[in-house]
Protein backbone atom coordinates (compact mmCIF):
# COMPACT_ATOMS: atom_id res chain seq x y z
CA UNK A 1 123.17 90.60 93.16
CA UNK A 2 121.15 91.77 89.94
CA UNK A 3 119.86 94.38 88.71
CA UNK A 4 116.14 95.20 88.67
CA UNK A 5 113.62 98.14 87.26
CA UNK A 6 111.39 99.71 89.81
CA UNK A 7 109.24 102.04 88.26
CA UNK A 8 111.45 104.39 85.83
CA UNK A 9 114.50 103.46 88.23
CA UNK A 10 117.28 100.85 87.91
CA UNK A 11 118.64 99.21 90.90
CA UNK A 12 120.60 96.50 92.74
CA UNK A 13 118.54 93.94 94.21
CA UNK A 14 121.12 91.65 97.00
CA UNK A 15 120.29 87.98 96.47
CA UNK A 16 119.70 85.98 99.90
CA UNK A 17 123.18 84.09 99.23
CA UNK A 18 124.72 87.65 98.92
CA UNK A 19 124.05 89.21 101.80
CA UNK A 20 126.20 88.37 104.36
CA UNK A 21 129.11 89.41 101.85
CA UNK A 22 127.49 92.76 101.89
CA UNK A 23 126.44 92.87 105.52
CA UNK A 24 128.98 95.62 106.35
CA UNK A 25 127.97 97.95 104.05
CA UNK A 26 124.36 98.25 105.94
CA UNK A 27 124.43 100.72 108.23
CA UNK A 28 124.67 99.62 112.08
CA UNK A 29 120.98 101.62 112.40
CA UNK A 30 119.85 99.37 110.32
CA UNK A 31 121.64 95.98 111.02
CA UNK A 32 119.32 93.07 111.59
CA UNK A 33 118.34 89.60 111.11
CA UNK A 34 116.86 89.15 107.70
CA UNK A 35 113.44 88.43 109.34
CA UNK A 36 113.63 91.80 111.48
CA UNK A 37 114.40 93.57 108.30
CA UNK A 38 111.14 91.94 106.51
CA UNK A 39 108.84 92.56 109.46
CA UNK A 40 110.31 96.39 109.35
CA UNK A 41 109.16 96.54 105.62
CA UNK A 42 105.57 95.43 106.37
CA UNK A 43 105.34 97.90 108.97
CA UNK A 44 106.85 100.62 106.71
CA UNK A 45 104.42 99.86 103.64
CA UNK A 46 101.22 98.91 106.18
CA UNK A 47 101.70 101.25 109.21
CA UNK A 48 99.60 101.81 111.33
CA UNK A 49 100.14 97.89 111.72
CA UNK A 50 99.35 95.63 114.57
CA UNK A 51 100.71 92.20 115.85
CA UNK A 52 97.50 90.35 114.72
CA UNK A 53 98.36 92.58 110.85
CA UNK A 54 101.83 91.10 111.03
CA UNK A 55 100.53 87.64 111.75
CA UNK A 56 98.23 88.14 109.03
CA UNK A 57 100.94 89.08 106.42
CA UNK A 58 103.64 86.46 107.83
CA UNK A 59 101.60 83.87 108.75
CA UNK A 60 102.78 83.42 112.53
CA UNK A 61 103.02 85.42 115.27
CA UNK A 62 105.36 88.42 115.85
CA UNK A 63 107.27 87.89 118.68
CA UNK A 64 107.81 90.97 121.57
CA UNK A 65 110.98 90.73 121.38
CA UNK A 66 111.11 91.21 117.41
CA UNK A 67 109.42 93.94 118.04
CA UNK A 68 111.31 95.45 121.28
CA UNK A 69 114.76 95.05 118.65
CA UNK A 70 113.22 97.30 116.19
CA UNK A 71 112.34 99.71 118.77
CA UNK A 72 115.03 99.59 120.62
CA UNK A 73 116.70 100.66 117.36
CA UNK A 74 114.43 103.74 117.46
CA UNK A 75 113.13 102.23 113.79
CA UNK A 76 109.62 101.91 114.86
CA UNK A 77 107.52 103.66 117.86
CA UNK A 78 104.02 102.82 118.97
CA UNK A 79 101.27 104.27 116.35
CA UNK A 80 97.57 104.85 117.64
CA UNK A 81 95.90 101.69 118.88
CA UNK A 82 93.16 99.61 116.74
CA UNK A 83 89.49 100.74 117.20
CA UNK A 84 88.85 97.20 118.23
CA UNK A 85 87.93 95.39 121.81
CA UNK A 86 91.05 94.97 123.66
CA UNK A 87 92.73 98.65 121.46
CA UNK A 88 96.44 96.68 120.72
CA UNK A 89 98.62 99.12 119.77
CA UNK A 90 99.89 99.84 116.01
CA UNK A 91 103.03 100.46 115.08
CA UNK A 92 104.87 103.04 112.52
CA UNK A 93 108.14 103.88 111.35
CA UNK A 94 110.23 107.05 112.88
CA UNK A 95 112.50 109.71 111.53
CA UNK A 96 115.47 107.50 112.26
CA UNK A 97 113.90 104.63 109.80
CA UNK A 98 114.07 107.47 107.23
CA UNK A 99 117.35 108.62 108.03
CA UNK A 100 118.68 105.13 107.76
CA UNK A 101 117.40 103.92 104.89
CA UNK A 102 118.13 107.44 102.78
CA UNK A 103 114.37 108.72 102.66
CA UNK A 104 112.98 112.30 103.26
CA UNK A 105 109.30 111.15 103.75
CA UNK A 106 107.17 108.06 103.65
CA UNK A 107 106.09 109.27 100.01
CA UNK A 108 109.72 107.90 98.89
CA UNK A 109 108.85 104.09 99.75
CA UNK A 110 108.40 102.21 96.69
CA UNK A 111 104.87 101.66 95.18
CA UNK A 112 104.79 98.05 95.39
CA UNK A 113 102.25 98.18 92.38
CA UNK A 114 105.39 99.33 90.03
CA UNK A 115 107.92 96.22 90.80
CA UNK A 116 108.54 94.84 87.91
């Protein structure tokens, strides 16, 4: 663990090696494997996302079933689908996302532009 400034605010940033100490205090809402959790962040800082946006941010394809977990966990729903031949659907975060990580809107994400 260390501590990190975001903006104007101080917090604790879990190391990779740390987190399965600290696993239980995650909420079960929000309990994943570490790659469901990243894939969840690029949908919560790029929504409306698709599959072929994840791919482009990750570098490989998004599985169904990655996706059908975070559903499933009522963290992300089906947005409005891409103006684009074929229309794949986008996905967003829910009011359960926001409820589990502590957050009242989207407005409270982080602006990536501020990490320090």
């Amino acid at each position: 663990m260390r501590i990190a400034r975001l903006a104007a605010v101080l917090g604790l940033m879990i190391l990779p090696q740390g987190a399965m100490a600290l696993s239980c205090l995650i909420p079960d809402a929000v309990r994943a494997y570490e790659f469901d959790l990243a894939v969840l962040a690029a949908i919560a800082f790029h929504q409306p996302i698709s599959r072929d946006g994840l791919k482009e941010i990750f570098g490989k394809e998004i599985s169904r079933d990655l996706i059908g977990r975070l559903a499933e966990r009522d963290l992300i729903a089906t947005g409005p689908r891409e103006p684009r031949r074929g229309a794949p659907y986008t996905f967003v975060t829910t009011e359960t996302f926001l409820a589990a990580f502590g957050l009242e809107s989207l407005r409270d994400l982080l602006d990536t532009e501020n990490i320090v």
